[in-house]
N, C-alpha and C. Protein backbone atom coordinates (compact mmCIF):
# COMPACT_ATOMS: atom_id res chain seq x y z
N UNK A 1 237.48 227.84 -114.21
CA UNK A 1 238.33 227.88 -113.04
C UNK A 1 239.67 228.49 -113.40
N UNK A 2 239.97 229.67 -112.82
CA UNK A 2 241.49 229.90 -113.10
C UNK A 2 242.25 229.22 -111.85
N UNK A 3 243.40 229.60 -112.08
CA UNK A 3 244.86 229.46 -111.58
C UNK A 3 244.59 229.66 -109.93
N UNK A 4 243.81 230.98 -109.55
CA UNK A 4 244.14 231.67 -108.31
C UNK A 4 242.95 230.91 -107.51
N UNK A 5 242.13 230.22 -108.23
CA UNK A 5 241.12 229.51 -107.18
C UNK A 5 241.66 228.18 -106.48
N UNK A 6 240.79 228.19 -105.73
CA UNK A 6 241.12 226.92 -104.88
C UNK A 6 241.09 225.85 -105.72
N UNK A 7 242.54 225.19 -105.39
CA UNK A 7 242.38 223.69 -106.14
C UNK A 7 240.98 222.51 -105.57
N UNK A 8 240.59 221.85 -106.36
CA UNK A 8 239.23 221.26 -106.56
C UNK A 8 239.97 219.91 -106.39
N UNK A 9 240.05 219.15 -105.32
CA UNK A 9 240.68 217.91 -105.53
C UNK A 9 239.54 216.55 -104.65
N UNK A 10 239.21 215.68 -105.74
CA UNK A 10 238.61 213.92 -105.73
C UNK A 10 239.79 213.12 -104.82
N UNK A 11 239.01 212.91 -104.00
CA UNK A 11 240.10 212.03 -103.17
C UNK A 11 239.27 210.69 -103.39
N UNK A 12 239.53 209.48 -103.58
CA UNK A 12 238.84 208.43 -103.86
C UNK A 12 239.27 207.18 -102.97
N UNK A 13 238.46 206.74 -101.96
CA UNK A 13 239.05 205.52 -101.12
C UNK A 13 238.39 205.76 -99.52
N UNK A 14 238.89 204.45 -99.25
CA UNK A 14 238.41 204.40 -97.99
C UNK A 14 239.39 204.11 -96.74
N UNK A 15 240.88 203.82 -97.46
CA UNK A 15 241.89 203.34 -96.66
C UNK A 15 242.40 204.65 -95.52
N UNK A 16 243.35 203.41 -94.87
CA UNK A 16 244.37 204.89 -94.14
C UNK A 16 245.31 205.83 -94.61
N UNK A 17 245.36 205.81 -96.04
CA UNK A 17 246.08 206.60 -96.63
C UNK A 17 244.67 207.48 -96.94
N UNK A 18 243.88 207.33 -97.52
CA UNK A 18 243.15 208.58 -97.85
C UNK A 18 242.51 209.44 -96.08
N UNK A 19 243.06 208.47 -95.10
CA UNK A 19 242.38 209.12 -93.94
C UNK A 19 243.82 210.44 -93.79
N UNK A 20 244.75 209.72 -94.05
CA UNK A 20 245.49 210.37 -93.51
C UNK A 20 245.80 211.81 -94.52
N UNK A 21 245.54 211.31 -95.35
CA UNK A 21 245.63 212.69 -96.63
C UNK A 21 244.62 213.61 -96.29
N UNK A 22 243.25 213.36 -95.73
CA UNK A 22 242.38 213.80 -95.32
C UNK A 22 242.76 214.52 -94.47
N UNK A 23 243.20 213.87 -93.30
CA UNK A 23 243.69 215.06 -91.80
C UNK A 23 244.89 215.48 -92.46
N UNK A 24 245.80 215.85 -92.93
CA UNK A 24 246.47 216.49 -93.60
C UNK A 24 246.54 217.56 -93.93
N UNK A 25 245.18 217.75 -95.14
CA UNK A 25 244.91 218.48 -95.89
C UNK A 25 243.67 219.60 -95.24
N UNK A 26 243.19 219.15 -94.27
CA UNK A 26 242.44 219.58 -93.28
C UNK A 26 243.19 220.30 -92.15
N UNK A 27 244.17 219.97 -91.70
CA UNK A 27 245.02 220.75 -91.06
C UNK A 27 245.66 222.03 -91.43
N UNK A 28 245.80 222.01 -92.79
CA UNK A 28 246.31 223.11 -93.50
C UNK A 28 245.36 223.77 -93.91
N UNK A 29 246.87 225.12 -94.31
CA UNK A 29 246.05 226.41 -94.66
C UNK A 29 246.45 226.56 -96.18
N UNK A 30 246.44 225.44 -96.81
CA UNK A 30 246.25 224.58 -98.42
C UNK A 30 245.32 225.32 -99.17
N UNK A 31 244.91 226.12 -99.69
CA UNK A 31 243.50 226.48 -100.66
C UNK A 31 243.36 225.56 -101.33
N UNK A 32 242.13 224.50 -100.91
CA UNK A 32 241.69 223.72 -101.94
C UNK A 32 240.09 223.74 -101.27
N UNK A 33 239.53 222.44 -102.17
CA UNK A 33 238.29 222.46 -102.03
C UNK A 33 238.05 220.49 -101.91
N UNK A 34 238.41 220.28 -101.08
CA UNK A 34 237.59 218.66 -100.99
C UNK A 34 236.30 218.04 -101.26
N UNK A 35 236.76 217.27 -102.13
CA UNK A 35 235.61 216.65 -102.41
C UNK A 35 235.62 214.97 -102.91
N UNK A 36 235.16 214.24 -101.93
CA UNK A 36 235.32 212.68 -101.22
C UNK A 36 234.71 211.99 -101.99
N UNK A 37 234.88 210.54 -102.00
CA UNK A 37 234.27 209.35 -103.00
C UNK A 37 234.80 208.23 -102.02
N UNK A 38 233.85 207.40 -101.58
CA UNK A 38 234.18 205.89 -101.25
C UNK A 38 235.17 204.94 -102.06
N UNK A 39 234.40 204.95 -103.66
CA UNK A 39 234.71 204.12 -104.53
C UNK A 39 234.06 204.66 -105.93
N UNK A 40 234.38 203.98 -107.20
CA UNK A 40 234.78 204.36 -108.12
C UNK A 40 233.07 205.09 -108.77
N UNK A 41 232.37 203.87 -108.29
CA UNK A 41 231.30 204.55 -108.74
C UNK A 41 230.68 205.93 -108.29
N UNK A 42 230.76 206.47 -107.19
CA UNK A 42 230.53 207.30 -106.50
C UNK A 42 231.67 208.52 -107.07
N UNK A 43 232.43 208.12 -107.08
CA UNK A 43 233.90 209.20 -107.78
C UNK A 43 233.11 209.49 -109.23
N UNK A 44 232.65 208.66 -109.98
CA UNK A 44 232.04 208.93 -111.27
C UNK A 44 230.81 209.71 -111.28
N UNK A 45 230.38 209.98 -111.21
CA UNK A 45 229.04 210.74 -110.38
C UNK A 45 229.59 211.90 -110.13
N UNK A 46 230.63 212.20 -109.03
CA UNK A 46 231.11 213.43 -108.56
C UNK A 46 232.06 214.00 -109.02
N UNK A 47 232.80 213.35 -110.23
CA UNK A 47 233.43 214.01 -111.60
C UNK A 47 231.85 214.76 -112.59
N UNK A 48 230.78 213.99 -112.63
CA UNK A 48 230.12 214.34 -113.60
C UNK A 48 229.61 215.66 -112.62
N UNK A 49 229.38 215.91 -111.62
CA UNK A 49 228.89 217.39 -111.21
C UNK A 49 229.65 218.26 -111.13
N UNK A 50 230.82 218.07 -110.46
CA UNK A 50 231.80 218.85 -109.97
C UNK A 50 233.42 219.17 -110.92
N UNK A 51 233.90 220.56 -111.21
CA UNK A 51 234.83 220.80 -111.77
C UNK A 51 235.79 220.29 -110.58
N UNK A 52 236.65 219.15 -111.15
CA UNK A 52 237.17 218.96 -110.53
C UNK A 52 238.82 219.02 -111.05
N UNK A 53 240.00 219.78 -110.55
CA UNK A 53 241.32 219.75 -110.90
C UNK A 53 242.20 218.56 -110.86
N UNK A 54 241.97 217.82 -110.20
CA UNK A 54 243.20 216.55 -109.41
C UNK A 54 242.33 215.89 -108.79
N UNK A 55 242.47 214.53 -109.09
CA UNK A 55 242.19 213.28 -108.84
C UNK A 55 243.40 212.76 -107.79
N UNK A 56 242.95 212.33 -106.32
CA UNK A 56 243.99 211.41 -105.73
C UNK A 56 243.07 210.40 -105.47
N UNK A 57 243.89 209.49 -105.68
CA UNK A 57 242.99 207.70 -105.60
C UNK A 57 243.63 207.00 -105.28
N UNK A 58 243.16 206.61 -104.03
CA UNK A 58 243.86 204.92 -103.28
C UNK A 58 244.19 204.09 -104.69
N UNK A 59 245.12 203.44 -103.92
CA UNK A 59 245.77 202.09 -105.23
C UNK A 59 244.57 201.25 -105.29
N UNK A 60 243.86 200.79 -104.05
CA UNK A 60 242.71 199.78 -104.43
C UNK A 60 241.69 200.91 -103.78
N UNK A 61 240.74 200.37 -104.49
CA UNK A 61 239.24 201.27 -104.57
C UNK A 61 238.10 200.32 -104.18
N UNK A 62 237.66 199.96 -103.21
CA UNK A 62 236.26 199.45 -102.72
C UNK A 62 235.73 198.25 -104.11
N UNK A 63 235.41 199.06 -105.48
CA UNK A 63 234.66 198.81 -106.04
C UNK A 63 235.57 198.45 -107.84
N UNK A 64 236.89 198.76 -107.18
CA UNK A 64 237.49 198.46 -108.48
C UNK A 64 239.16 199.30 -108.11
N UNK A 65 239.70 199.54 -109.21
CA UNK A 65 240.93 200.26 -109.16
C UNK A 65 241.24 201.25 -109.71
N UNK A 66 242.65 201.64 -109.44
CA UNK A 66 242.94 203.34 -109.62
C UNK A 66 242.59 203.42 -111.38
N UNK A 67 243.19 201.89 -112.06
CA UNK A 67 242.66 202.33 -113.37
C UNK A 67 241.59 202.62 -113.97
N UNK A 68 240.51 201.75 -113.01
CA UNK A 68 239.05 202.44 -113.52
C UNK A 68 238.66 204.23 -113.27
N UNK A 69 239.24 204.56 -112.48
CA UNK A 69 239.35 206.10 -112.18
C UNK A 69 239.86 206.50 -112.88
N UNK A 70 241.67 206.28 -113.24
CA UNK A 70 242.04 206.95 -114.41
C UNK A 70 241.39 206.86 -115.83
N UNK A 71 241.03 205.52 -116.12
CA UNK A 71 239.88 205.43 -117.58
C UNK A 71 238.94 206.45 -117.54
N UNK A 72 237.93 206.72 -116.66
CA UNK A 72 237.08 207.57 -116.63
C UNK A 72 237.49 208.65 -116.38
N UNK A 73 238.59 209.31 -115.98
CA UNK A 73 238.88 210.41 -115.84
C UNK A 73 239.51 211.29 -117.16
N UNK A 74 240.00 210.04 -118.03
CA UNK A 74 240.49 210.25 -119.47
C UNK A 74 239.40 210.32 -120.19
N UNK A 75 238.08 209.51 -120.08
CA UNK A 75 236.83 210.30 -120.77
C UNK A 75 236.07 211.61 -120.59
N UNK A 76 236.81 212.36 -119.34
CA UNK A 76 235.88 213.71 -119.76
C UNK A 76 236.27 214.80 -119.79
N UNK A 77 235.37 215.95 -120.23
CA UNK A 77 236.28 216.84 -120.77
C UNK A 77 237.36 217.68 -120.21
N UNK A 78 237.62 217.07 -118.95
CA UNK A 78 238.55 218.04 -117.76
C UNK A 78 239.84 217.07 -118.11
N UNK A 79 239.84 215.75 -118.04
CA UNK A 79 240.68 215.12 -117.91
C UNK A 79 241.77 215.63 -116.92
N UNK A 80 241.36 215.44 -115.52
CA UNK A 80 242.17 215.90 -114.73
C UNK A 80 243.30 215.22 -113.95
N UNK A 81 244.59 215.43 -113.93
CA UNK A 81 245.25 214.45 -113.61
C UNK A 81 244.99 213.52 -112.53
N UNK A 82 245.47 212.33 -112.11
CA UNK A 82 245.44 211.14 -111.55
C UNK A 82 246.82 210.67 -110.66
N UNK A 83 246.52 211.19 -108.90
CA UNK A 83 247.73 211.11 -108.27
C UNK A 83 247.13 209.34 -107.65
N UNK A 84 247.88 208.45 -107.72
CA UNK A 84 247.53 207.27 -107.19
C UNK A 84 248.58 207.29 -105.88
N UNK A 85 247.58 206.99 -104.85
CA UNK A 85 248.36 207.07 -103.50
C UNK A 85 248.20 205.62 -103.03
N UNK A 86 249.41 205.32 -102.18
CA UNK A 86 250.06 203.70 -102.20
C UNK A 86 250.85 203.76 -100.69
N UNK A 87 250.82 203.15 -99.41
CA UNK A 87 251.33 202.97 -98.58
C UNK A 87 252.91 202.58 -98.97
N UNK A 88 253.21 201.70 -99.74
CA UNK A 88 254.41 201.45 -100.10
C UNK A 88 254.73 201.03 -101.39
N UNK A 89 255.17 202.28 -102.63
CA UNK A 89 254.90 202.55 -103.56
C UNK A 89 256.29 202.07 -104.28
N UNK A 90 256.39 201.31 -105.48
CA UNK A 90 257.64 200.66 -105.59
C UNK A 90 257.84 201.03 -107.27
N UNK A 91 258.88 200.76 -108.12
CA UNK A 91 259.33 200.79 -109.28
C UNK A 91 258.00 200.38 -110.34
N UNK A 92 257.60 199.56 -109.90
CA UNK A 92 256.10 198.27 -111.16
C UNK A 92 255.40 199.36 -111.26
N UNK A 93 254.54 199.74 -109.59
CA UNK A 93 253.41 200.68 -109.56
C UNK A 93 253.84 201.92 -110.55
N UNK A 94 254.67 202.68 -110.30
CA UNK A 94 255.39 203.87 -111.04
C UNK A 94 254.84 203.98 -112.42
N UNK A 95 255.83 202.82 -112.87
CA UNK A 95 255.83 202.96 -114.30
C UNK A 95 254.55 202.51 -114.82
N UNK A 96 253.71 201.55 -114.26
CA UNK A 96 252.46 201.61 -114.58
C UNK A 96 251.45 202.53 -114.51
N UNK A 97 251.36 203.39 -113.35
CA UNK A 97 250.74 204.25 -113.24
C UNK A 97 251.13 205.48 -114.40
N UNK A 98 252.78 205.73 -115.04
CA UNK A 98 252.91 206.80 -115.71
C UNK A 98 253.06 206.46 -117.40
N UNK A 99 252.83 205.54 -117.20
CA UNK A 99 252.76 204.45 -118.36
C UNK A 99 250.97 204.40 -119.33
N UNK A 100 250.18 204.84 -118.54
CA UNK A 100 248.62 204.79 -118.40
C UNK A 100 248.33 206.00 -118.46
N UNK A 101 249.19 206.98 -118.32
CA UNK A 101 248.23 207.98 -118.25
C UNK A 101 248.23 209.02 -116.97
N UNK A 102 248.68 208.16 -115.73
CA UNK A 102 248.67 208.70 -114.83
C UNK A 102 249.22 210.01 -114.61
N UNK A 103 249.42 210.57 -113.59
CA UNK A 103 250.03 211.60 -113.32
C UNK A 103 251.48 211.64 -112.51
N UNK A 104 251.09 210.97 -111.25
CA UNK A 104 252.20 210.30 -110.26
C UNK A 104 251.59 209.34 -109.28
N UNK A 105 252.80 208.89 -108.40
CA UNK A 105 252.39 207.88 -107.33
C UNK A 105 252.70 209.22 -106.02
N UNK A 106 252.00 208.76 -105.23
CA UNK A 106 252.38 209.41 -103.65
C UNK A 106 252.51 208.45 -102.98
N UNK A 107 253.74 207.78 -102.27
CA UNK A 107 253.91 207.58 -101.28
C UNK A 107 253.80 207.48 -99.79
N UNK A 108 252.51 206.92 -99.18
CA UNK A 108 251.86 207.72 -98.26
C UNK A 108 252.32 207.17 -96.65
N UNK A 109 253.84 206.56 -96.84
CA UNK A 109 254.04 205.58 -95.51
C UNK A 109 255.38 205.85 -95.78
N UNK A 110 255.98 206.99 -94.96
CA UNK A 110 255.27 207.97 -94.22
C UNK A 110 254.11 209.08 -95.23
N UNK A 111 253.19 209.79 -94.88
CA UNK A 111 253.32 210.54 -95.39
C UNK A 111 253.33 212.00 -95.17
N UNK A 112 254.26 212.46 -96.04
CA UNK A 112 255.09 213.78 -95.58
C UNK A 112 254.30 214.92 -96.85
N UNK A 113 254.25 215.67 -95.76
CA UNK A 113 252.95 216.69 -96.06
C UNK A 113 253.68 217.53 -96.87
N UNK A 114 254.79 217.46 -97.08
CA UNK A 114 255.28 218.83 -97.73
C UNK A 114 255.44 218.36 -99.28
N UNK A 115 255.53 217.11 -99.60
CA UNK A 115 255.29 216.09 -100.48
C UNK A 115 253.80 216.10 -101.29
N UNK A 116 253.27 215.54 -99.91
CA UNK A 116 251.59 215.69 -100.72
C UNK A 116 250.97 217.12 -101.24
N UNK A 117 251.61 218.14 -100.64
CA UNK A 117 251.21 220.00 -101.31
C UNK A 117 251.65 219.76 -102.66
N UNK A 118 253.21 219.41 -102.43
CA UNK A 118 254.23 219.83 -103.86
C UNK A 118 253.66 218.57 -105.17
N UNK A 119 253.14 217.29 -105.15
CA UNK A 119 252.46 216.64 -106.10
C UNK A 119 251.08 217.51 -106.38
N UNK A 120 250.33 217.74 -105.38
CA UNK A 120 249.16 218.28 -105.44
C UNK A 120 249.18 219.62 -106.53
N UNK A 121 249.53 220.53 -106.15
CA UNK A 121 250.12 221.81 -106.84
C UNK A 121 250.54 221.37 -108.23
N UNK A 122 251.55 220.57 -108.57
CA UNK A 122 252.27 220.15 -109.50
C UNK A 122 251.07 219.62 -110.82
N UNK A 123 250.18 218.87 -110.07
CA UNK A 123 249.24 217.99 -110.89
C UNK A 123 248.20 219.10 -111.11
N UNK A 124 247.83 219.95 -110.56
CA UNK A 124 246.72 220.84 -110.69
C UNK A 124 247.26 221.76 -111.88
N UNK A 125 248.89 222.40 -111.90
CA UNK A 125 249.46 223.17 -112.60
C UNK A 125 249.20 222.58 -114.10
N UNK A 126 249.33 220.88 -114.12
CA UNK A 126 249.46 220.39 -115.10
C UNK A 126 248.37 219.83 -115.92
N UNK A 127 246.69 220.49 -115.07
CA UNK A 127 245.79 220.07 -115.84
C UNK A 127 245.74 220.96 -117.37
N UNK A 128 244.90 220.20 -117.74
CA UNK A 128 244.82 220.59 -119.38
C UNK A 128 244.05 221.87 -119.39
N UNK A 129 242.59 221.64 -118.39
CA UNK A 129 241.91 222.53 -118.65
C UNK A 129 241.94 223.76 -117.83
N UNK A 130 242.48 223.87 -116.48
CA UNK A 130 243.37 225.07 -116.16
C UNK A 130 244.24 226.02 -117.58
N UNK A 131 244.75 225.41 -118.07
CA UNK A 131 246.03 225.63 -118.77
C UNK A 131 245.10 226.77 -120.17
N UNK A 132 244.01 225.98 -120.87
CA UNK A 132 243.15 226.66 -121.82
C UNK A 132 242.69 227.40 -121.14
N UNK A 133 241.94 227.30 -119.75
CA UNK A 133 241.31 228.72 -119.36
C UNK A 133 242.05 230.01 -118.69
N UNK A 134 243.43 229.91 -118.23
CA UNK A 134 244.11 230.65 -117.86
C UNK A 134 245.04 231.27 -119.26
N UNK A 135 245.00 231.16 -120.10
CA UNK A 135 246.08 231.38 -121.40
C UNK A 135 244.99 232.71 -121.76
């Protein structure tokens, strides 16, 4: 995957934040490529088929949490960053999330679209394996 393709982004959840990231990102004229997960197990599965750039994952996950996503996302060979999205996202979550591994928190109450591009972009810029195949 280089640089100029459509970003490949795991959205993981079932809440109103991933609905709303959904119509969002659907509204726009964003180059990416969606690709959905209920919950963690299902997200694992669709990391193992799909090149995927950026991980966004509800704070709680159906079947577990953002850290079981980020764990597994640190086992494979994309290791693609991990945006954890949070209705009301505070100092604890932060530093835990960047503390782990993560990438960032999004803030999704409100959420402001010009926000969710500029993390999105940011985290894709900052995968590992973009970075080796574009050099």
């Amino acid at each position: 995957m280089k640089k100029s393709d459509p970003i490949s982004i795991l959205l993981v959840g079932q809440s109103g934040n991933c609905q709303d990231i959904r119509r969002a990102l659907g509204e726009s004229r964003f180059k990416h490529k969606l690709i959905e997960a209920s919950n963690s197990e299902q997200a694992k599965g669709l990391l193992a088929e799909n090149q995927v750039t950026v991980i966004v994952c509800d704070k709680d996950v159906a079947d577990g949490t953002w850290k079981s996503i980020l764990e597994h996302a640190h086992g494979t060979a994309e290791r693609p960053p991990v945006v954890v999205c949070c209705r009301h996202a505070d100092e604890r979550l932060w530093a835990e999330v960047l503390n782990l591994g993560g990438y960032d928190v999004l803030q999704s109450e409100p959420l402001v679209y010009d926000e969710l591009i500029r993390v999105i972009e940011s985290a894709h810029n900052h995968c590992p394996k973009i970075k080796t195949q574009s050099a």
